[in-house]
Protein backbone atom coordinates (compact mmCIF):
# COMPACT_ATOMS: atom_id res chain seq x y z
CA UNK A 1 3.45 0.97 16.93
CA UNK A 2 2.05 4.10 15.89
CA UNK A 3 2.85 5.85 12.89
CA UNK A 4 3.57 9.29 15.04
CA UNK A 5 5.58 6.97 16.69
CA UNK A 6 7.58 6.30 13.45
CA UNK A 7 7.86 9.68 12.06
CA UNK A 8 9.22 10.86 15.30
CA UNK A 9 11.81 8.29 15.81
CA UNK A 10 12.29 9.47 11.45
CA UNK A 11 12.78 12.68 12.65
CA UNK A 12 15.16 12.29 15.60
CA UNK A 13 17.61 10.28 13.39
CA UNK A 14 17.66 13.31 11.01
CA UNK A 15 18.58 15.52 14.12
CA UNK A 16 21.11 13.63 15.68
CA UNK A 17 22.56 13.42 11.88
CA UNK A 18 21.91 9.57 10.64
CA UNK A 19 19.36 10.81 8.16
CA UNK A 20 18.78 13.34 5.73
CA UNK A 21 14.97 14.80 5.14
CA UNK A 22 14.45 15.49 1.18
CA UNK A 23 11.36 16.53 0.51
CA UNK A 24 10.13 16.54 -2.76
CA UNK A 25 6.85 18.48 -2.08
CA UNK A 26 4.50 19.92 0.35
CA UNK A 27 3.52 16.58 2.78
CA UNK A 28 5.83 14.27 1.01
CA UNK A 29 9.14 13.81 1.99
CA UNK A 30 12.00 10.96 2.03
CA UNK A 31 14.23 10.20 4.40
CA UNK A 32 17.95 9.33 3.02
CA UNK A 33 20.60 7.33 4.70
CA UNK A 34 22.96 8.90 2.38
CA UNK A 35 23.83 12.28 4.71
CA UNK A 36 26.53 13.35 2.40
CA UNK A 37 26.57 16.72 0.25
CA UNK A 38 24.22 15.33 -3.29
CA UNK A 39 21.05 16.39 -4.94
CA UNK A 40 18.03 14.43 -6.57
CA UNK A 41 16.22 13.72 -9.38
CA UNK A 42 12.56 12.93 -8.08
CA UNK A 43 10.44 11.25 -10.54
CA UNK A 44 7.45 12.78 -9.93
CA UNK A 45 5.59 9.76 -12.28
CA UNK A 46 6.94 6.50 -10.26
CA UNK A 47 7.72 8.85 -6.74
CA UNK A 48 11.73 7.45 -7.34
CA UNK A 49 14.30 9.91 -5.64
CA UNK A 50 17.65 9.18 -7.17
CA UNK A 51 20.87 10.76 -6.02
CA UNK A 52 22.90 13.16 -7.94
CA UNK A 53 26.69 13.46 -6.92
CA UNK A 54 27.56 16.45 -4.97
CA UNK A 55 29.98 17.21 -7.63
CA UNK A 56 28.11 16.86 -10.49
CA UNK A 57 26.21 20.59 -9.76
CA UNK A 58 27.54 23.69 -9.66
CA UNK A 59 26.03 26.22 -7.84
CA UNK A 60 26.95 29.93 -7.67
CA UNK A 61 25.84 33.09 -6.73
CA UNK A 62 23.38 32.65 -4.17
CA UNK A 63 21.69 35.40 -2.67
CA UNK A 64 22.95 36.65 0.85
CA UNK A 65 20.93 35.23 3.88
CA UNK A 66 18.94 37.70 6.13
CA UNK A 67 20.87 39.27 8.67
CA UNK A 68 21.70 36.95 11.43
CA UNK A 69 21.35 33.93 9.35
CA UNK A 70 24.16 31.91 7.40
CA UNK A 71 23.32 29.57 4.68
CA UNK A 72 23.28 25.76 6.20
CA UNK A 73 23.45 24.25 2.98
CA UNK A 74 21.33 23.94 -0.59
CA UNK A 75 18.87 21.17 -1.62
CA UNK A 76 18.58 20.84 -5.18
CA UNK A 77 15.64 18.19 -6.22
CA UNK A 78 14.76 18.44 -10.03
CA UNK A 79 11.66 17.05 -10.99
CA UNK A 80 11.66 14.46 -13.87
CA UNK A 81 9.41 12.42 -15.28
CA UNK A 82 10.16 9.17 -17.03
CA UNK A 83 8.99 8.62 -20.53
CA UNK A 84 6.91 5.47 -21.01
């Protein structure tokens, strides 16, 4: 199997809603079985992504959208690194 082959099959799962794409930076992402509303932390040291309850953040004021466009929702990853 080819790994086109794997990304795509990665990437129809996260359209038809059984995944969730986080990515953490340009070219790297992770692909999360947990498709409920959370953030991250992403170790950027040991590449870890950890989940952070959906309740845990607060966020407010966000800008408005361009018109025609509605917000679909906000991706929070904060970038930590752990202390050896």
């Amino acid at each position: 199997m080819s790994l086109a082959t794997v990304y795509n099959t990665l990437h129809q799962f996260t359209d038809g809603g059984l995944l969730r794409e986080v990515v953490v930076e340009a070219g790297r992402s992770y692909f999360d079985t947990n498709t409920g509303g959370h953030h991250h932390f992403f170790d950027a040291g040991t590449g870890t992504l950890t989940d952070i309850p959906g309740d845990d953040i607060v966020i407010g004021d966000l800008p408005a959208p361009p018109a025609g466009a509605e917000i679909e929702r906000v991706d929070l990853v904060i970038r930590i690194r752990s202390r050896a």
